[in-house]
N, C-alpha and C. Protein backbone atom coordinates (compact mmCIF):
# COMPACT_ATOMS: atom_id res chain seq x y z
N UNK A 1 72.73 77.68 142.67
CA UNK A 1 71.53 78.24 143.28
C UNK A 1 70.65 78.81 142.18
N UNK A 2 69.26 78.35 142.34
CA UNK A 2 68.56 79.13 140.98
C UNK A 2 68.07 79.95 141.48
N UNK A 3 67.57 81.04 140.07
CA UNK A 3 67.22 82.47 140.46
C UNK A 3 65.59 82.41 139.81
N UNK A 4 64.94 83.56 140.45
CA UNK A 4 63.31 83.21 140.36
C UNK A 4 63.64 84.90 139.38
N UNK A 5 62.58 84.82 138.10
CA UNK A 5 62.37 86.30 137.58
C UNK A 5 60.98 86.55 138.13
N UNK A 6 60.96 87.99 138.13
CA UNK A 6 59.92 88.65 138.95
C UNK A 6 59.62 90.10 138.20
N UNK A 7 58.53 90.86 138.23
CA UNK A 7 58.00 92.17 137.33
C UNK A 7 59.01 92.87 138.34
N UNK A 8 59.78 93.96 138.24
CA UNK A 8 59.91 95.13 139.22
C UNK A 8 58.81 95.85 139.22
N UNK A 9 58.96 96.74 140.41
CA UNK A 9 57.78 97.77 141.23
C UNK A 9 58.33 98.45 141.88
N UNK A 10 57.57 99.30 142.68
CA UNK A 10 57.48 100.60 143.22
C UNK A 10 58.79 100.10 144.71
N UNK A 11 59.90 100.55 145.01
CA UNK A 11 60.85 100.20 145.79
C UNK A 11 62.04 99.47 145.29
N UNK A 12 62.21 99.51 143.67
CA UNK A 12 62.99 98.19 143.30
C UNK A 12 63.78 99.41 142.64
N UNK A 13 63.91 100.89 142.89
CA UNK A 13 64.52 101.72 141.85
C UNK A 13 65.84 101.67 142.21
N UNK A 14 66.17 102.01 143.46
CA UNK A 14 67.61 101.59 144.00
C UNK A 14 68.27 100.37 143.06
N UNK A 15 67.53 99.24 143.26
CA UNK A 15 68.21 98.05 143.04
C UNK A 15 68.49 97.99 141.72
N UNK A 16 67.74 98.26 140.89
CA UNK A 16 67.68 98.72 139.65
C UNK A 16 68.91 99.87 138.97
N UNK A 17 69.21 100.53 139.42
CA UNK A 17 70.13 101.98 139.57
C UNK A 17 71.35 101.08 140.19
N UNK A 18 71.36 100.20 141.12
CA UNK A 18 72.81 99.58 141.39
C UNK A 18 73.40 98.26 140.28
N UNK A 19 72.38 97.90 139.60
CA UNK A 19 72.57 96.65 138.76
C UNK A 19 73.21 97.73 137.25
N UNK A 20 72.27 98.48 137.61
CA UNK A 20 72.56 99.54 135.98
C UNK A 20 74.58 99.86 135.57
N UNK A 21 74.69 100.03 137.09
CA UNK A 21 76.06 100.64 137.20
C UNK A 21 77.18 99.77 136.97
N UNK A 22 76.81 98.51 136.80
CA UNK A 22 77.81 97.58 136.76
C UNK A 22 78.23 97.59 135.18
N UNK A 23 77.21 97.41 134.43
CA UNK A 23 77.41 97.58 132.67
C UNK A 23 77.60 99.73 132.65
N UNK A 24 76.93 100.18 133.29
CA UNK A 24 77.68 101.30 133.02
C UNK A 24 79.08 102.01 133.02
N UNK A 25 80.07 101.02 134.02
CA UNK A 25 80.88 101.83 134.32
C UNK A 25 81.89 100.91 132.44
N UNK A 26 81.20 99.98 132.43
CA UNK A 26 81.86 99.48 130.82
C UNK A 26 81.83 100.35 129.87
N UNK A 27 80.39 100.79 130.20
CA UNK A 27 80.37 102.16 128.84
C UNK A 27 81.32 102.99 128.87
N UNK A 28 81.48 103.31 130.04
CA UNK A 28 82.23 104.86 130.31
C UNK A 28 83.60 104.22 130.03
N UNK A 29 84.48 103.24 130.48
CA UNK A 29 85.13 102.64 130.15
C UNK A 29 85.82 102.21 128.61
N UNK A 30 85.18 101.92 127.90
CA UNK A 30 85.13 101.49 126.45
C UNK A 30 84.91 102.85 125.75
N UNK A 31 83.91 103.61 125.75
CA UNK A 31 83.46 104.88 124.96
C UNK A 31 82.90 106.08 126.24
N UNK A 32 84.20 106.85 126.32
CA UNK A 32 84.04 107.34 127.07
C UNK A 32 83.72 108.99 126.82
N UNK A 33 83.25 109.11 125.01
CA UNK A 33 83.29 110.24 124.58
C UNK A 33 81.71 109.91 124.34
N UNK A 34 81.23 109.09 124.84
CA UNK A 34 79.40 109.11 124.33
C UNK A 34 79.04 108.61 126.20
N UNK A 35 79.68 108.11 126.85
CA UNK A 35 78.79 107.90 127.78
C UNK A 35 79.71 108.44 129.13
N UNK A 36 78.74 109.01 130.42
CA UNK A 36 79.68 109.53 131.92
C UNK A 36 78.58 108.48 132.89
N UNK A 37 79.93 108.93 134.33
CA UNK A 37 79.60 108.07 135.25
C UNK A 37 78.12 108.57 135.63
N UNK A 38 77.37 107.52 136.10
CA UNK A 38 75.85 107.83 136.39
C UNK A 38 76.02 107.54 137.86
N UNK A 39 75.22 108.41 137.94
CA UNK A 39 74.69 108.86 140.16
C UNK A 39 73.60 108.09 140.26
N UNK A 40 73.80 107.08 141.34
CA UNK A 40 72.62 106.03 141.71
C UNK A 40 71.30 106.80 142.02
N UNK A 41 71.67 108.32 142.82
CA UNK A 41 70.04 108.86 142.99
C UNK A 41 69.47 109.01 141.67
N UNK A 42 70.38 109.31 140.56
CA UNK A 42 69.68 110.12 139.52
C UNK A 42 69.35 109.24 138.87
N UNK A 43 69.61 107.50 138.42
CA UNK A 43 69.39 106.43 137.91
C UNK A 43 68.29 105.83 138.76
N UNK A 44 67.62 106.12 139.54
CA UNK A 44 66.87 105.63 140.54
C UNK A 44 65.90 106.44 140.57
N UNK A 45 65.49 107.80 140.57
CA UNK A 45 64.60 109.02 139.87
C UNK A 45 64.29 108.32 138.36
N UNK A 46 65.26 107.92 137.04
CA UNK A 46 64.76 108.01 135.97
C UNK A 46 64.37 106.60 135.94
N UNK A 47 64.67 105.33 136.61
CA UNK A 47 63.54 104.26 136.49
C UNK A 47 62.40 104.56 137.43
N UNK A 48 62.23 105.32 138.17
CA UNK A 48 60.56 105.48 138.51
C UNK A 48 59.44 105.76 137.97
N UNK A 49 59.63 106.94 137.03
CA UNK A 49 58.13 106.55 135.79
C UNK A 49 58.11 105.01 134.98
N UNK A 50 59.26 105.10 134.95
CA UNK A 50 58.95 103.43 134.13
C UNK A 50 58.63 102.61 134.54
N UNK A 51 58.19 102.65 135.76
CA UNK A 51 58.15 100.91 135.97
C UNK A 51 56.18 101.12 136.25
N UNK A 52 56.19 102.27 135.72
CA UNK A 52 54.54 101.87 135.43
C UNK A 52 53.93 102.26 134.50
N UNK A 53 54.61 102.55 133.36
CA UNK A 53 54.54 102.46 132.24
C UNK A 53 54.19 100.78 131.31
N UNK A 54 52.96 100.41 130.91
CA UNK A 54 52.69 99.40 130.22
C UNK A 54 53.40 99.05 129.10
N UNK A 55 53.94 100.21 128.52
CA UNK A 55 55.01 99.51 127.25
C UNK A 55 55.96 99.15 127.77
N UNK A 56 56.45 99.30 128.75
CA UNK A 56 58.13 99.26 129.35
C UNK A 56 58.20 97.86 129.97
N UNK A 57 58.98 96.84 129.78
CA UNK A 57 58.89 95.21 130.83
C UNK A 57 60.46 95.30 131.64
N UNK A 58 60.13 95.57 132.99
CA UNK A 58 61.40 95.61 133.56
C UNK A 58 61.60 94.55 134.42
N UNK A 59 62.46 93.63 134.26
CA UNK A 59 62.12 92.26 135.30
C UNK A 59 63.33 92.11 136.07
N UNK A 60 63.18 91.29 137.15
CA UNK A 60 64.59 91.49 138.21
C UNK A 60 64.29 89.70 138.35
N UNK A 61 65.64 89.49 138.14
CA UNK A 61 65.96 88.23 138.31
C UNK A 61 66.28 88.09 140.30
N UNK A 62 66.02 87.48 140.81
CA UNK A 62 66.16 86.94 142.15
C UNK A 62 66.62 85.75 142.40
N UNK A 63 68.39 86.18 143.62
CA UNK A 63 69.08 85.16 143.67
C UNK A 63 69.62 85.84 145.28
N UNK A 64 69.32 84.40 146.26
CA UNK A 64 69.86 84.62 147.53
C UNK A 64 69.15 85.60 147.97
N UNK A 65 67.58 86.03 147.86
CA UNK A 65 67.00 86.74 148.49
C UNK A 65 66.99 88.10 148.13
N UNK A 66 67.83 88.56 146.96
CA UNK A 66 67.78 89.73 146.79
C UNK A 66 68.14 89.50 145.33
N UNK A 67 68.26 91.16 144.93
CA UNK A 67 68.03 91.47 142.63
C UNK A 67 69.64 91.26 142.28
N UNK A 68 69.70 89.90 141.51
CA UNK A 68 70.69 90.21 141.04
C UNK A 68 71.17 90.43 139.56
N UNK A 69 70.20 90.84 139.03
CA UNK A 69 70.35 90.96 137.49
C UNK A 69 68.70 91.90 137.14
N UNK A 70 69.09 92.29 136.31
CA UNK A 70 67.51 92.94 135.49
C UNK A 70 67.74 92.92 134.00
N UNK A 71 66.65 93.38 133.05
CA UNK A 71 65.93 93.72 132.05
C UNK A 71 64.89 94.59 131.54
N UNK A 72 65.56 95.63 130.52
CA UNK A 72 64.44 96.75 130.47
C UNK A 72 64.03 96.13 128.94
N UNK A 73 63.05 96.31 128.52
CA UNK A 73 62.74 96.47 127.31
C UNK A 73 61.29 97.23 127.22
N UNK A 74 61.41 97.45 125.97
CA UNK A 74 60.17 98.93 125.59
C UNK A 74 59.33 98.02 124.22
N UNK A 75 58.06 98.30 124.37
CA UNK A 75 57.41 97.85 123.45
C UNK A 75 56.94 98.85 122.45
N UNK A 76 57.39 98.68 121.32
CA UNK A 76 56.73 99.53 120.23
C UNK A 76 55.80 99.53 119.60
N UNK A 77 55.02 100.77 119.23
CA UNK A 77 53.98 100.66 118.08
C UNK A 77 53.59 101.29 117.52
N UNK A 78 54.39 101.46 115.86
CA UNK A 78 54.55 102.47 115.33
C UNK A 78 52.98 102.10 113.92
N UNK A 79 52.61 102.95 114.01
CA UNK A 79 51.10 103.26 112.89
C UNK A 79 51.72 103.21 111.72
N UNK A 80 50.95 102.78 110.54
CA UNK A 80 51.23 102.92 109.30
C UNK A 80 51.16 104.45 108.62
N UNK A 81 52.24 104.73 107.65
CA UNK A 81 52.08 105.54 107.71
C UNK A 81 53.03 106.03 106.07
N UNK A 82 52.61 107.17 105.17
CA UNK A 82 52.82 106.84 103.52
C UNK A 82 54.28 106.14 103.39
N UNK A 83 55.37 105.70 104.08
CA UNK A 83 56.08 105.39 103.95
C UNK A 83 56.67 104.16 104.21
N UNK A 84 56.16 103.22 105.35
CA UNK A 84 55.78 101.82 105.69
C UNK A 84 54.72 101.82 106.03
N UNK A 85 54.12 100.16 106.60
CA UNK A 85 53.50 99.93 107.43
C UNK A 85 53.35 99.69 108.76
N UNK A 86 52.24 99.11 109.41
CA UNK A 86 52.11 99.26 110.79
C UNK A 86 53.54 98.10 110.96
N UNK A 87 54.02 98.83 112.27
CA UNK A 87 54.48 97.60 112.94
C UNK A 87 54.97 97.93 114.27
N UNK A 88 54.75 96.74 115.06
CA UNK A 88 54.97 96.41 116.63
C UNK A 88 56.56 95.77 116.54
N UNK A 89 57.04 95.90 117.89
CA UNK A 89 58.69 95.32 118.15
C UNK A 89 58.99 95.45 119.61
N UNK A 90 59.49 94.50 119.73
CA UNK A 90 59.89 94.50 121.08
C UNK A 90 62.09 94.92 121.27
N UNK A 91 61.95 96.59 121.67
CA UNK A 91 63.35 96.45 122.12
C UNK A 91 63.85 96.18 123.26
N UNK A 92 64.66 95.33 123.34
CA UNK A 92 65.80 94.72 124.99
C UNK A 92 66.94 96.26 124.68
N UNK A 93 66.65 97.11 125.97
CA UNK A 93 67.56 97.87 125.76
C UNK A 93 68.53 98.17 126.89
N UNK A 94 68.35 97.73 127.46
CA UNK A 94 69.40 97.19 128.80
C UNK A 94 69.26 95.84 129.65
N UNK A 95 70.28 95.63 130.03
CA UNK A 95 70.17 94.13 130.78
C UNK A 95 71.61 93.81 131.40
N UNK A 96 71.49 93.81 132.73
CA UNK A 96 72.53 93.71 133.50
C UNK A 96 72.66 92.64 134.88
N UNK A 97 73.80 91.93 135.37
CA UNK A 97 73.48 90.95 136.04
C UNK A 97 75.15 90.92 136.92
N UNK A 98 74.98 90.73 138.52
CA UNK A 98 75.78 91.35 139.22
C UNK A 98 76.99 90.27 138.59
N UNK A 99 78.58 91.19 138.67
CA UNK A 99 79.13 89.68 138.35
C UNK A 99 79.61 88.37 138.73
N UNK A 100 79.69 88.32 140.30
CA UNK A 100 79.60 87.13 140.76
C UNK A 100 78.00 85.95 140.18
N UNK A 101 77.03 86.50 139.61
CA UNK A 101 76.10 85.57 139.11
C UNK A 101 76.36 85.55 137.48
N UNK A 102 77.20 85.95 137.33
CA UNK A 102 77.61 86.05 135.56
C UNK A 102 77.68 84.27 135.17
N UNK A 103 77.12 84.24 133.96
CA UNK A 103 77.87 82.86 133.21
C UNK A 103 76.82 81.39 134.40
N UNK A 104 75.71 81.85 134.73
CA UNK A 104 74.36 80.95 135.07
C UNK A 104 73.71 80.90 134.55
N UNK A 105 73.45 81.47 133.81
CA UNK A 105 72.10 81.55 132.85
C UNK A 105 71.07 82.76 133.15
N UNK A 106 71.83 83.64 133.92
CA UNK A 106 71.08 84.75 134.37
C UNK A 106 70.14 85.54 133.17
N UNK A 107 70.87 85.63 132.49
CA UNK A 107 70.99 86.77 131.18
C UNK A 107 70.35 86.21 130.37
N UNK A 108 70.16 85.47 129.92
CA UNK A 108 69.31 84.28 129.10
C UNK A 108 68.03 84.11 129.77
N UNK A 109 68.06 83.70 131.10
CA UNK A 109 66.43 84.08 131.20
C UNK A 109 65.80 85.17 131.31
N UNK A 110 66.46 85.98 131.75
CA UNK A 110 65.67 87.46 131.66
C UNK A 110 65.54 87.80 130.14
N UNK A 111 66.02 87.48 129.30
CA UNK A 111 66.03 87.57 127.81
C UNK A 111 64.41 87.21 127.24
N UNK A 112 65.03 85.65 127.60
CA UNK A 112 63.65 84.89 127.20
C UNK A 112 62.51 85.28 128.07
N UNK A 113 62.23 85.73 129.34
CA UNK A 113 61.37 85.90 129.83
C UNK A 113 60.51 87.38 129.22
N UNK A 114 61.06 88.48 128.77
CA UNK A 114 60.68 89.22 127.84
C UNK A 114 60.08 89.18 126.85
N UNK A 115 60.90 88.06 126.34
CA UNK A 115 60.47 87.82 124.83
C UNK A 115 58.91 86.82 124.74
N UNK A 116 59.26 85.95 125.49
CA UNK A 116 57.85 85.07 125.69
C UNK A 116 56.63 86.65 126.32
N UNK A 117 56.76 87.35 127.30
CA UNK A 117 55.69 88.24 127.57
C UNK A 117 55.53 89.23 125.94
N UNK A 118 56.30 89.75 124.97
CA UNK A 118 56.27 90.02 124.55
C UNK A 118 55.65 89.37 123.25
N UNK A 119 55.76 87.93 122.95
CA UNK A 119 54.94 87.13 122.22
C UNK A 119 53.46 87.17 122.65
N UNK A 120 53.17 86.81 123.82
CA UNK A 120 51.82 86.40 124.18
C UNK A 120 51.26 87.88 123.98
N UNK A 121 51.53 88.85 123.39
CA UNK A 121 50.90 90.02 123.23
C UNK A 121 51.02 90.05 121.64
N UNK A 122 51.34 89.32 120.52
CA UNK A 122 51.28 89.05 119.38
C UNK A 122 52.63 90.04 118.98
N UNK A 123 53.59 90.31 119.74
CA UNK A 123 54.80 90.80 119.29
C UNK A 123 55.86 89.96 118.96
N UNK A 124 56.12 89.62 117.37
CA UNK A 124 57.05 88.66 117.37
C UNK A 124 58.18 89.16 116.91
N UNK A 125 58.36 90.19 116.52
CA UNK A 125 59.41 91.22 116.04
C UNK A 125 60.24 91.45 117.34
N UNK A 126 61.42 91.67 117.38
CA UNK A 126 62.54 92.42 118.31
C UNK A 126 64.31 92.66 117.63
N UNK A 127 64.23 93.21 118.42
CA UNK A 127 65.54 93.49 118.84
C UNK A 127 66.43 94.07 119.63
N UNK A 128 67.58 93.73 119.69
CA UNK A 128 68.50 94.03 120.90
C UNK A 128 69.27 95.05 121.16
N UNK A 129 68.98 96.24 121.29
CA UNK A 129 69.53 97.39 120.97
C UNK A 129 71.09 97.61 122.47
N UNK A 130 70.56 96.65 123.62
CA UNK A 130 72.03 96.11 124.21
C UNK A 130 73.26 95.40 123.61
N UNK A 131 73.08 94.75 122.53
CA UNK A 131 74.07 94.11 122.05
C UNK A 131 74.84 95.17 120.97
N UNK A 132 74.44 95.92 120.56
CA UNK A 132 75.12 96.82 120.33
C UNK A 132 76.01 98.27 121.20
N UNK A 133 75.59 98.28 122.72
CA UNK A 133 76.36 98.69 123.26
C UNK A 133 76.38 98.71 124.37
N UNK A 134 76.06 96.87 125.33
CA UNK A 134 76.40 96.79 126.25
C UNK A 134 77.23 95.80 126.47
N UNK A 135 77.81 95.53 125.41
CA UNK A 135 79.43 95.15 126.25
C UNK A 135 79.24 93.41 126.02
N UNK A 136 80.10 92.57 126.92
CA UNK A 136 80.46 91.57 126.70
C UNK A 136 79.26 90.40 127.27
N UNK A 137 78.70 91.15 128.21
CA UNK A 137 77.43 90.51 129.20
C UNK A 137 76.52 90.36 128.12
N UNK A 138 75.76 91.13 127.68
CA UNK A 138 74.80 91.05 126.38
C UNK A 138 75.03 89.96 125.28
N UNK A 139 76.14 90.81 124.97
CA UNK A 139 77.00 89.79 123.62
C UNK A 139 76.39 88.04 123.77
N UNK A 140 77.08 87.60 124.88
CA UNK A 140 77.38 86.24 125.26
C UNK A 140 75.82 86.07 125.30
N UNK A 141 75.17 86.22 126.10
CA UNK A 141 73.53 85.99 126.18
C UNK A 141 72.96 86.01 125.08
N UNK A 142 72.98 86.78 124.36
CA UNK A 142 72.14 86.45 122.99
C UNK A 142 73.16 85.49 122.14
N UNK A 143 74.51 85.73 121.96
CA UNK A 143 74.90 84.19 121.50
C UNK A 143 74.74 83.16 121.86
N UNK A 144 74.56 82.82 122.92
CA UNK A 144 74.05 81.59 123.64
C UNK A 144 72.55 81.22 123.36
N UNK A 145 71.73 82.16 123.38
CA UNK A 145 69.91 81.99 122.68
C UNK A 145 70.13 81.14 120.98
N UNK A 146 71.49 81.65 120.58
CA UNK A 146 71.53 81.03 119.17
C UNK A 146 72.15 81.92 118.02
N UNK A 147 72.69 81.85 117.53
CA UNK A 147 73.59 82.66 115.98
C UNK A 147 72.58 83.41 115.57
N UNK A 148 72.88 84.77 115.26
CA UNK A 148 72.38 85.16 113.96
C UNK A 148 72.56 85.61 112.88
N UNK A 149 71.74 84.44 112.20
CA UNK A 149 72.03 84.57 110.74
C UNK A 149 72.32 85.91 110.28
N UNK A 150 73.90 85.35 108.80
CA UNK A 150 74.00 86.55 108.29
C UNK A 150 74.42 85.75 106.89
N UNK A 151 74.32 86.86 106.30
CA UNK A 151 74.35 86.33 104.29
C UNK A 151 76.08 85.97 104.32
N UNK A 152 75.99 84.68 103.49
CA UNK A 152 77.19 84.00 103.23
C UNK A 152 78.11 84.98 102.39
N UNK A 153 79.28 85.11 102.38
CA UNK A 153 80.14 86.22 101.42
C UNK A 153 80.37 85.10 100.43
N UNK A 154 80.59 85.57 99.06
CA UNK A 154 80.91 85.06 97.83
C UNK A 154 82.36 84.59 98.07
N UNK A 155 82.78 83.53 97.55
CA UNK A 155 83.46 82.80 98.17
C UNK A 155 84.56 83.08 96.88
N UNK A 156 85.88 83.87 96.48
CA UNK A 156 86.84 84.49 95.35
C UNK A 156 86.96 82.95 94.60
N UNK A 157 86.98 82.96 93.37
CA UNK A 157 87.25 82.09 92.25
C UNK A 157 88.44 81.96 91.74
N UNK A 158 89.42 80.72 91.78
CA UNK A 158 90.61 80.77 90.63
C UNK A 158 91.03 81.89 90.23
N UNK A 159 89.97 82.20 89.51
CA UNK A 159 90.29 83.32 88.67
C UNK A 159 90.38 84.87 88.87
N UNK A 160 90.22 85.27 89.69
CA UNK A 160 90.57 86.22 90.59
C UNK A 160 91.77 86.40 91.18
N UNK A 161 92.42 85.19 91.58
CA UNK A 161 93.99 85.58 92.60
C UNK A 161 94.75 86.43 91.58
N UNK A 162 95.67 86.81 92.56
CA UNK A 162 96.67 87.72 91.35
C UNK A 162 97.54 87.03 91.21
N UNK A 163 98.47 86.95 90.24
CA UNK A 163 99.20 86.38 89.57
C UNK A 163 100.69 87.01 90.83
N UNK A 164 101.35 85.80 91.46
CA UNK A 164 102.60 86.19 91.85
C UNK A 164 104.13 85.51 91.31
N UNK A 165 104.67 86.62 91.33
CA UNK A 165 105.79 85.75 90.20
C UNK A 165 106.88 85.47 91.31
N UNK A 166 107.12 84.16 90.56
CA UNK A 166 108.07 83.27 91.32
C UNK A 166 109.57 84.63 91.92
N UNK A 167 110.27 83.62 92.80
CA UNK A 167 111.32 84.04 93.04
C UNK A 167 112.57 83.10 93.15
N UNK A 168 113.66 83.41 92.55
CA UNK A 168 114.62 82.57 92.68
C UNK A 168 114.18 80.89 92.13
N UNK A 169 113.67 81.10 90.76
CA UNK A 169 113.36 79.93 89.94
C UNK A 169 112.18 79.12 90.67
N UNK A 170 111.43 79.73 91.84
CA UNK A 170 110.23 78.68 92.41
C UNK A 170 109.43 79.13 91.81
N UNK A 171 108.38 77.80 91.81
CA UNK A 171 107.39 77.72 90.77
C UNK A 171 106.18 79.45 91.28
N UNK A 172 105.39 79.63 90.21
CA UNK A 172 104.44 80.32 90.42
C UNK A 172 103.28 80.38 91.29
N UNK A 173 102.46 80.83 92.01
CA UNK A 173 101.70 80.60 92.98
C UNK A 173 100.54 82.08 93.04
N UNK A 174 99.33 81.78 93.84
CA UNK A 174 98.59 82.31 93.71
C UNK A 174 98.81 83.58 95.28
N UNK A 175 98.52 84.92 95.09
CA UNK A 175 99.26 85.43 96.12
C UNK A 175 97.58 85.03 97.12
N UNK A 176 97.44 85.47 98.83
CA UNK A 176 96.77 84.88 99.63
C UNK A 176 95.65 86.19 99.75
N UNK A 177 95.80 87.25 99.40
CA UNK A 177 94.86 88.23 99.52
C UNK A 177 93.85 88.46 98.15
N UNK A 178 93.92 87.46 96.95
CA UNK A 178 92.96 87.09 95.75
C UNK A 178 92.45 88.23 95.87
N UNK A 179 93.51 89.38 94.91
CA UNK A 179 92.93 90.52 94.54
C UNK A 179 92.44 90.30 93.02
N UNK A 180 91.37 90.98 92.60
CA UNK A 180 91.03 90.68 90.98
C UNK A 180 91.93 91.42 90.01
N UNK A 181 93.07 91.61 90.30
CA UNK A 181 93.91 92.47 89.36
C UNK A 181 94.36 91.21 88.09
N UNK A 182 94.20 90.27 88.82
CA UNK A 182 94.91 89.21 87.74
C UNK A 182 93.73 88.13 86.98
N UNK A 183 93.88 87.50 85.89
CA UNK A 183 92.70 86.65 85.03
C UNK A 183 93.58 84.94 84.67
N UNK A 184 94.75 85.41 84.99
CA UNK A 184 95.36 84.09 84.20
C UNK A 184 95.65 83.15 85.71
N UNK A 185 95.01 82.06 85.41
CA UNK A 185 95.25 80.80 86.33
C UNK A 185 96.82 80.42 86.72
N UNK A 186 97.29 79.84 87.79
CA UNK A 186 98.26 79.52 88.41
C UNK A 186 98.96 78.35 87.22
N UNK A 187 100.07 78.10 86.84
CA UNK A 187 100.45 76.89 86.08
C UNK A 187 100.40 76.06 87.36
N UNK A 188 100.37 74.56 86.99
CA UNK A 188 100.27 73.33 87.73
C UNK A 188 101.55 73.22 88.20
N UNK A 189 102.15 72.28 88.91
CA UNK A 189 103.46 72.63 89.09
C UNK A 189 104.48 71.46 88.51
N UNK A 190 103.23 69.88 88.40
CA UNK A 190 103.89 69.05 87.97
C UNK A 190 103.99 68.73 86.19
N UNK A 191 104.24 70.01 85.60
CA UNK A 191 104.81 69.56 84.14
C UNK A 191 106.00 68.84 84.02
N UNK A 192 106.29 68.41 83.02
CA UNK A 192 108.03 67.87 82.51
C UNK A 192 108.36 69.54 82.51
N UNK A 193 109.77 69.35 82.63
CA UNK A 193 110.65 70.37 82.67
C UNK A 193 111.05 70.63 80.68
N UNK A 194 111.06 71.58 80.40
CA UNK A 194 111.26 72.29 78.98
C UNK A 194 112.30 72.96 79.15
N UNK A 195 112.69 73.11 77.54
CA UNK A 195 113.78 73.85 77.06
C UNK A 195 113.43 75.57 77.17
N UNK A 196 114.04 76.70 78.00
CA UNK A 196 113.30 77.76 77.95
C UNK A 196 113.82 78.34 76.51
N UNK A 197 113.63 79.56 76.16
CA UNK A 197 114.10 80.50 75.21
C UNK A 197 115.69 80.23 74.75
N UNK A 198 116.16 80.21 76.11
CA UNK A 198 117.78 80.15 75.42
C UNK A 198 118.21 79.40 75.84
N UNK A 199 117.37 78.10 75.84
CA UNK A 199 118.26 76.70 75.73
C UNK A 199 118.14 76.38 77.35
N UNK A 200 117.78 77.11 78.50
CA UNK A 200 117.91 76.63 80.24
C UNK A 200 116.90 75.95 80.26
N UNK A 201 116.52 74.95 81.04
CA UNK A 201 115.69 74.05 81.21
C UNK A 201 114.79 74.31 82.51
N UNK A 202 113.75 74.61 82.33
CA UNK A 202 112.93 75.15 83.93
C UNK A 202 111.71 74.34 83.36
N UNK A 203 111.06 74.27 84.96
CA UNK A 203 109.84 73.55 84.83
C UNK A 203 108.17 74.26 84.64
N UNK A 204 107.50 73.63 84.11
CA UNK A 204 106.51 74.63 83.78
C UNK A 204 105.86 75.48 84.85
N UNK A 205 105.69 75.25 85.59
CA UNK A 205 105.19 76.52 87.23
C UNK A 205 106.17 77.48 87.65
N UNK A 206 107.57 78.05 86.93
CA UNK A 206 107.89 78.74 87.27
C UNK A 206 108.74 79.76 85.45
N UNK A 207 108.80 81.07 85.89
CA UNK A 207 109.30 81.78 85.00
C UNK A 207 110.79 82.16 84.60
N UNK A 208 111.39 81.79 83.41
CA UNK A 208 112.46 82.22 83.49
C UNK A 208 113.09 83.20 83.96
């Protein structure tokens, strides 16, 4: 069944305040020393200035005739000022979707539907200040929009592993946690076998 997105308005605070509670009770759940259970009247009082507030985009996804998912985000616009410059951003700072409609694409369009209103206003900057602490619903939705990039880690060299010394005449080997304590390379393992110090014969990858 597809779902239609729509602006919320004046009567949508309830619905809004019941969608909220579903990712809330995760918070309280997961971190329960930063967040408590929230009262639908009192979540339903604090989205009423907002939803007529022009910076604020709160949208309700519609499925089966009624809200089954939303999106808050806040538009910024911070003045230049001796320390940066101007700049606009769009934050997604909540976004919740009942869970029988989980894993449709709910969350993804209310995403994108933000972000496109938030473009056509020359805001191309954002970010997701839900994915940092709303839980697994968020997470998945913006992974699904696409990866984000992060700087490749330096990838440890030869020459770095630490040196681990054989045991019970097996050859030498590089230990698996390539700490830089060590500089000298692993011996190969297929030398001819040599005469050691006192005449025993071992092969070159391992220590008398």
């Amino acid at each position: 069944m597809s779902v239609t997105i729509r602006a919320a308005g004046a009567g949508d605070e309830r619905a809004l305040a019941v969608l909220n509670g579903f990712v809330q009770e995760l918070h309280v759940a997961h971190r329960p020393h930063e967040f408590k259970a929230a009262d639908v009247a009192e979540v339903s009082a604090w989205f009423g200035p907002l939803l007529t507030k022009p910076t604020v985009l709160i949208r309700l996804a519609q499925g089966a005739g009624r809200p089954v998912g939303y999106v808050a985000a806040f538009l910024h616009d911070r003045p230049e000022n001796p320390f940066a410059p101007a700049r606009r951003w769009c934050e997604i700072d909540q976004i919740a979707v009942e869970p029988a409609w989980r894993r449709r694409g709910v969350a993804r369009a209310l995403i994108e539907t933000v972000l496109n209103e938030a473009r056509a206003r020359d805001i191309g900057c954002w970010r997701h200040r839900a994915l940092r602490r709303g839980g697994e619903l968020a997470r998945g939705a913006a992974h699904r929009r696409g990866p984000t990039p992060r700087r490749p880690r330096p990838s440890p060299s030869a020459s770095a592993c630490q040196w681990r010394r054989p045991r019970r005449g097996r050859p030498s080997s590089c230990c698996p946690s390539c700490r830089p304590s060590c500089r000298r390379p692993a011996l190969p393992r297929d030398r001819p076998a040599r005469a050691g110090p006192r005449g025993r014969r071992h092969r070159g990858g391992s220590r008398p």
